[in-house]
Protein backbone atom coordinates (compact mmCIF):
# COMPACT_ATOMS: atom_id res chain seq x y z
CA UNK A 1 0.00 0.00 0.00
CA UNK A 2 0.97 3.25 -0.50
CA UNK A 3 4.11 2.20 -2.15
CA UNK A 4 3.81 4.94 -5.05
CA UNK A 5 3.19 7.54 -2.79
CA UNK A 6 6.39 6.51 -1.19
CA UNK A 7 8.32 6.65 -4.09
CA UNK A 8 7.09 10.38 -5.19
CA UNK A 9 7.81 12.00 -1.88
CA UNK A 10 11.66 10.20 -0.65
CA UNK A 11 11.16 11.01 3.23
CA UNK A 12 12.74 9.36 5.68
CA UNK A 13 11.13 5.90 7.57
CA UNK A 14 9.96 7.22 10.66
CA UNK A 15 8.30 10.20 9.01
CA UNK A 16 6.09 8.03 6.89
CA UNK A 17 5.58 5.39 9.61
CA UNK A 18 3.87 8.09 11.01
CA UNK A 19 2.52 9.44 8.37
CA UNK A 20 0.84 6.03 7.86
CA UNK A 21 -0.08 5.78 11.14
CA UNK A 22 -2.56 8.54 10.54
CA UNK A 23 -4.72 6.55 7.88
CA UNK A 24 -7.91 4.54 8.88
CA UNK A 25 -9.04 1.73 6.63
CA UNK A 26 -12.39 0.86 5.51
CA UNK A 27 -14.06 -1.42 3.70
CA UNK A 28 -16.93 0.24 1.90
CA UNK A 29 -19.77 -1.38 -0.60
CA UNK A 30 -20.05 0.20 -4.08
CA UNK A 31 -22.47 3.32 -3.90
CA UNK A 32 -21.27 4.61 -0.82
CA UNK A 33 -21.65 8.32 -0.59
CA UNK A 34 -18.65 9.35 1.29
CA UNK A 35 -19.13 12.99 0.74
CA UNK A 36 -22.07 14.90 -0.26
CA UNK A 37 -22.47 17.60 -2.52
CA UNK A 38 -22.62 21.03 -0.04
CA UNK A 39 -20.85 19.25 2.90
CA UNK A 40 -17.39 20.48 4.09
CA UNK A 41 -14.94 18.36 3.67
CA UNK A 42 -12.90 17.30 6.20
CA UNK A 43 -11.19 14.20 5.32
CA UNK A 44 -8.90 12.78 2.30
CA UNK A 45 -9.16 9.35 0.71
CA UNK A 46 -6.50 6.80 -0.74
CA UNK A 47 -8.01 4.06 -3.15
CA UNK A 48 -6.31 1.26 -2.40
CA UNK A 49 -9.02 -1.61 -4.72
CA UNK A 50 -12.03 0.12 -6.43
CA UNK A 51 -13.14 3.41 -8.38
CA UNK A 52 -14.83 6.05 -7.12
CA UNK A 53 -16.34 9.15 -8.76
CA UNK A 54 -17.21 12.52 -8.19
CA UNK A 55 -20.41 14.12 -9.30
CA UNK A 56 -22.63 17.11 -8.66
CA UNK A 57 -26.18 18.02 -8.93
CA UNK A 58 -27.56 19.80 -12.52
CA UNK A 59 -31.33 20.70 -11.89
CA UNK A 60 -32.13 17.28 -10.82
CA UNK A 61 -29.40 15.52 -13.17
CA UNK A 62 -26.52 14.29 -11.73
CA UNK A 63 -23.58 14.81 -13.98
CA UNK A 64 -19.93 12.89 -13.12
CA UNK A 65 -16.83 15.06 -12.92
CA UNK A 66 -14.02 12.66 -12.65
CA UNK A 67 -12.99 9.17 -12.07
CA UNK A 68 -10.40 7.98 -9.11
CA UNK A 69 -8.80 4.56 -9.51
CA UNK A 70 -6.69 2.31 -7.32
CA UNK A 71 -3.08 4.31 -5.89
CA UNK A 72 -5.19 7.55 -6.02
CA UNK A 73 -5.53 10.00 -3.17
CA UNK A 74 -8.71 12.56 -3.60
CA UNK A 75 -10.78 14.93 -1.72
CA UNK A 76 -12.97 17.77 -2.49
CA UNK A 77 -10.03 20.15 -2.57
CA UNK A 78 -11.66 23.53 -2.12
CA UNK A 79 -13.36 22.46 0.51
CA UNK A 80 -10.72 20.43 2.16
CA UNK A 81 -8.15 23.18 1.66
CA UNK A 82 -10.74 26.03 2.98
CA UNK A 83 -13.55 24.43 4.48
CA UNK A 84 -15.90 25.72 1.89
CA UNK A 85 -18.58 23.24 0.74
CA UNK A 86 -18.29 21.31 -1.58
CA UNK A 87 -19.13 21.41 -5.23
CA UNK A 88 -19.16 17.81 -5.92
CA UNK A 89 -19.86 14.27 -4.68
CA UNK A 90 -17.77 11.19 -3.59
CA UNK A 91 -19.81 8.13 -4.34
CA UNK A 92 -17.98 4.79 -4.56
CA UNK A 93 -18.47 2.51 -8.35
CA UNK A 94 -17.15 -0.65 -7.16
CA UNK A 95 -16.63 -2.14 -3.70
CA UNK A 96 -13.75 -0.35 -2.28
CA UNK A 97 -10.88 -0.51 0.02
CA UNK A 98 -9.91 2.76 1.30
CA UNK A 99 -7.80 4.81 3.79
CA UNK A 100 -9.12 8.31 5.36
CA UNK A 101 -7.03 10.75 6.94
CA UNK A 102 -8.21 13.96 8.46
CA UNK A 103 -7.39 17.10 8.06
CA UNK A 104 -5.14 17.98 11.05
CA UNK A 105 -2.91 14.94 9.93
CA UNK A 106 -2.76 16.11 6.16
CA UNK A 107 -1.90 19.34 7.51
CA UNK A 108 1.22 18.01 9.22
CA UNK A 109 2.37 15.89 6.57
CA UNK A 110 1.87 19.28 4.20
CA UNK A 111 4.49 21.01 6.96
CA UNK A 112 6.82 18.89 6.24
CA UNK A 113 6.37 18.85 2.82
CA UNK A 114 6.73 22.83 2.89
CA UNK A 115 9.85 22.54 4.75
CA UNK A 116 11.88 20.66 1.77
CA UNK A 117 12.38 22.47 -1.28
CA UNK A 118 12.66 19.18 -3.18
CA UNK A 119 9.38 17.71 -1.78
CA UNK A 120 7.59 21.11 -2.27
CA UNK A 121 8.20 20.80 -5.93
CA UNK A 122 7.26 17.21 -6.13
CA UNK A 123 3.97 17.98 -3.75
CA UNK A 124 3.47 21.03 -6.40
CA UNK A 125 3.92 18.87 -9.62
CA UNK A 126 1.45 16.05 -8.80
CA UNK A 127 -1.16 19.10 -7.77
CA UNK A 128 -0.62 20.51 -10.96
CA UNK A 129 -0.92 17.09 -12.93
CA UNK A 130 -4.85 16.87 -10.98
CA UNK A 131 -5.10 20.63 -12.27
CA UNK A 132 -3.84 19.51 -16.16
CA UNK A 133 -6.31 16.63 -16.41
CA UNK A 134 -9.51 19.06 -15.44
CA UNK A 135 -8.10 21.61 -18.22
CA UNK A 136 -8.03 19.03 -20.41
CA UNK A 137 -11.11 17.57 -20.30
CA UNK A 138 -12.94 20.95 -20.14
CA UNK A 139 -11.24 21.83 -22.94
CA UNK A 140 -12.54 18.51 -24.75
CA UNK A 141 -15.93 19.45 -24.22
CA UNK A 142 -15.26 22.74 -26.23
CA UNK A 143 -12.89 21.41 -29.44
CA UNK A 144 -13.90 18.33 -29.12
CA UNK A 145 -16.70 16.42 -30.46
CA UNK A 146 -18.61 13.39 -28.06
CA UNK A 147 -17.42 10.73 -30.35
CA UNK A 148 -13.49 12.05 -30.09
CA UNK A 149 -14.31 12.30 -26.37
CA UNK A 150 -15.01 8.95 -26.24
CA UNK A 151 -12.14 8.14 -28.35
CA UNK A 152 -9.76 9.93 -26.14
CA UNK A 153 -11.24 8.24 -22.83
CA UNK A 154 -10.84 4.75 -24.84
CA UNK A 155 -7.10 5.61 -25.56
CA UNK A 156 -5.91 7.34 -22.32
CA UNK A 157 -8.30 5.82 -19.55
CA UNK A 158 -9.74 2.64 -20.92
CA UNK A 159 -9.65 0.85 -17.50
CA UNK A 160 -12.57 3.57 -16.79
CA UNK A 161 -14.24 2.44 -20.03
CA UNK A 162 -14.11 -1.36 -19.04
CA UNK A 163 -15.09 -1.28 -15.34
CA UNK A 164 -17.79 1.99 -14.92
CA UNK A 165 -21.31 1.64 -15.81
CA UNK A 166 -22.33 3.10 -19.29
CA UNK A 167 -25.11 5.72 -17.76
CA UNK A 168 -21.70 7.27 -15.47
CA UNK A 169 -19.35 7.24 -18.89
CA UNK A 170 -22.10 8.87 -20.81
CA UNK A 171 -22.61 11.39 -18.16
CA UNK A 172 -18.61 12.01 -17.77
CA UNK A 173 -18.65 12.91 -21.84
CA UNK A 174 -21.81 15.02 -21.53
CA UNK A 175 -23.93 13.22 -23.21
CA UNK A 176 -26.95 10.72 -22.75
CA UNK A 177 -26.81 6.88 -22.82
CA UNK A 178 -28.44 6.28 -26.38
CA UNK A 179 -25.99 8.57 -27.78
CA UNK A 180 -23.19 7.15 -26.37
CA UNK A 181 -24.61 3.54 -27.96
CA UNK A 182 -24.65 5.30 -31.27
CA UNK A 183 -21.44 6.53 -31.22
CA UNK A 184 -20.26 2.82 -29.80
CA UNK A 185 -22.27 1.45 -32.97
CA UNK A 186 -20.91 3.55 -35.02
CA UNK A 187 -17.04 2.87 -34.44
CA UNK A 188 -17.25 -0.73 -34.56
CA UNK A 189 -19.08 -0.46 -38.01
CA UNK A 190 -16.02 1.36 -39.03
CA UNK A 191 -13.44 -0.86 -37.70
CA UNK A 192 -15.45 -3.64 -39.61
């Protein structure tokens, strides 16, 4: 557990035995709401087996956000960071084994963090790769059409593609779920 973590952030043994310390594990069944939509957040999650997603409330329609996958940490950010609440939803996919740490903890770890140049940039360069993949698929839903969507979750994420439920994918690409048959239909006739 935790292993590539580890290997991002070099600290010392006794730093991250602590660190580790700090994480509670559960065992949660698939649809488990762990935060909802206008809560603060308070907590951050490791995936260690499952998928989760986030979501958020459109008039009635929920709409998913994002995907996290096994060796992911998430939380609701904003909120987390300055207990605003928060704009989405945690909801598990799958059946999931994960670890929760609380703020004060995260806080801590973050101090230390601060304190080494060479873990600050680290810290700062897997923030900023979180940051990149929201650009980019905002940005998709601009250039791009729901069929190259598709194509570009099929090429870059196709774990996401095999394990989540068709209503969440179509929902993550903006569409609904005939459309997102169509365009299924449609690619396999041309690969025929």
């Amino acid at each position: 557990m935790f292993e590539h973590v580890k290997n991002k952030f070099p600290f010392p043994k006794e730093k991250w035995r602590k660190f580790l310390s700090s994480f509670e594990r559960m065992e949660v069944p698939s649809r488990t709401l762990l935060l909802q939509e206008g809560e603060v957040s308070y907590n951050a999650f490791y995936i260690e087996k499952g998928m989760v997603r986030a979501w958020y409330n459109n008039d009635g329609k929920d709409v998913t956000f994002q995907f996290f996958l096994e060796n992911t940490m998430f939380s609701s950010l904003e909120s987390f960071k300055k207990g605003l609440p928060s704009m989405v939803s945690f909801e598990t996919i799958e059946p999931c084994i994960l670890y929760k740490i609380n703020k004060p903890d995260v806080e801590a770890f973050l101090e230390e963090v601060y304190e080494t140049p060479e873990l600050r940039k680290l810290f700062m360069d897997a923030l900023f790769e979180r940051v990149f993949d929201y650009m980019k698929h905002f940005f998709s839903f601009i250039k791009d059409t729901p069929q190259q969507r598709y194509l570009n979750l099929l090429k870059q994420k196709p774990e996401i593609v095999k394990r989540v439920p068709q209503h969440y994918i179509a929902s993550y690409l903006g569409i609904t779920t005939v459309h997102l048959s169509r365009i299924k239909s449609k690619i396999l006739k041309e690969k025929l």
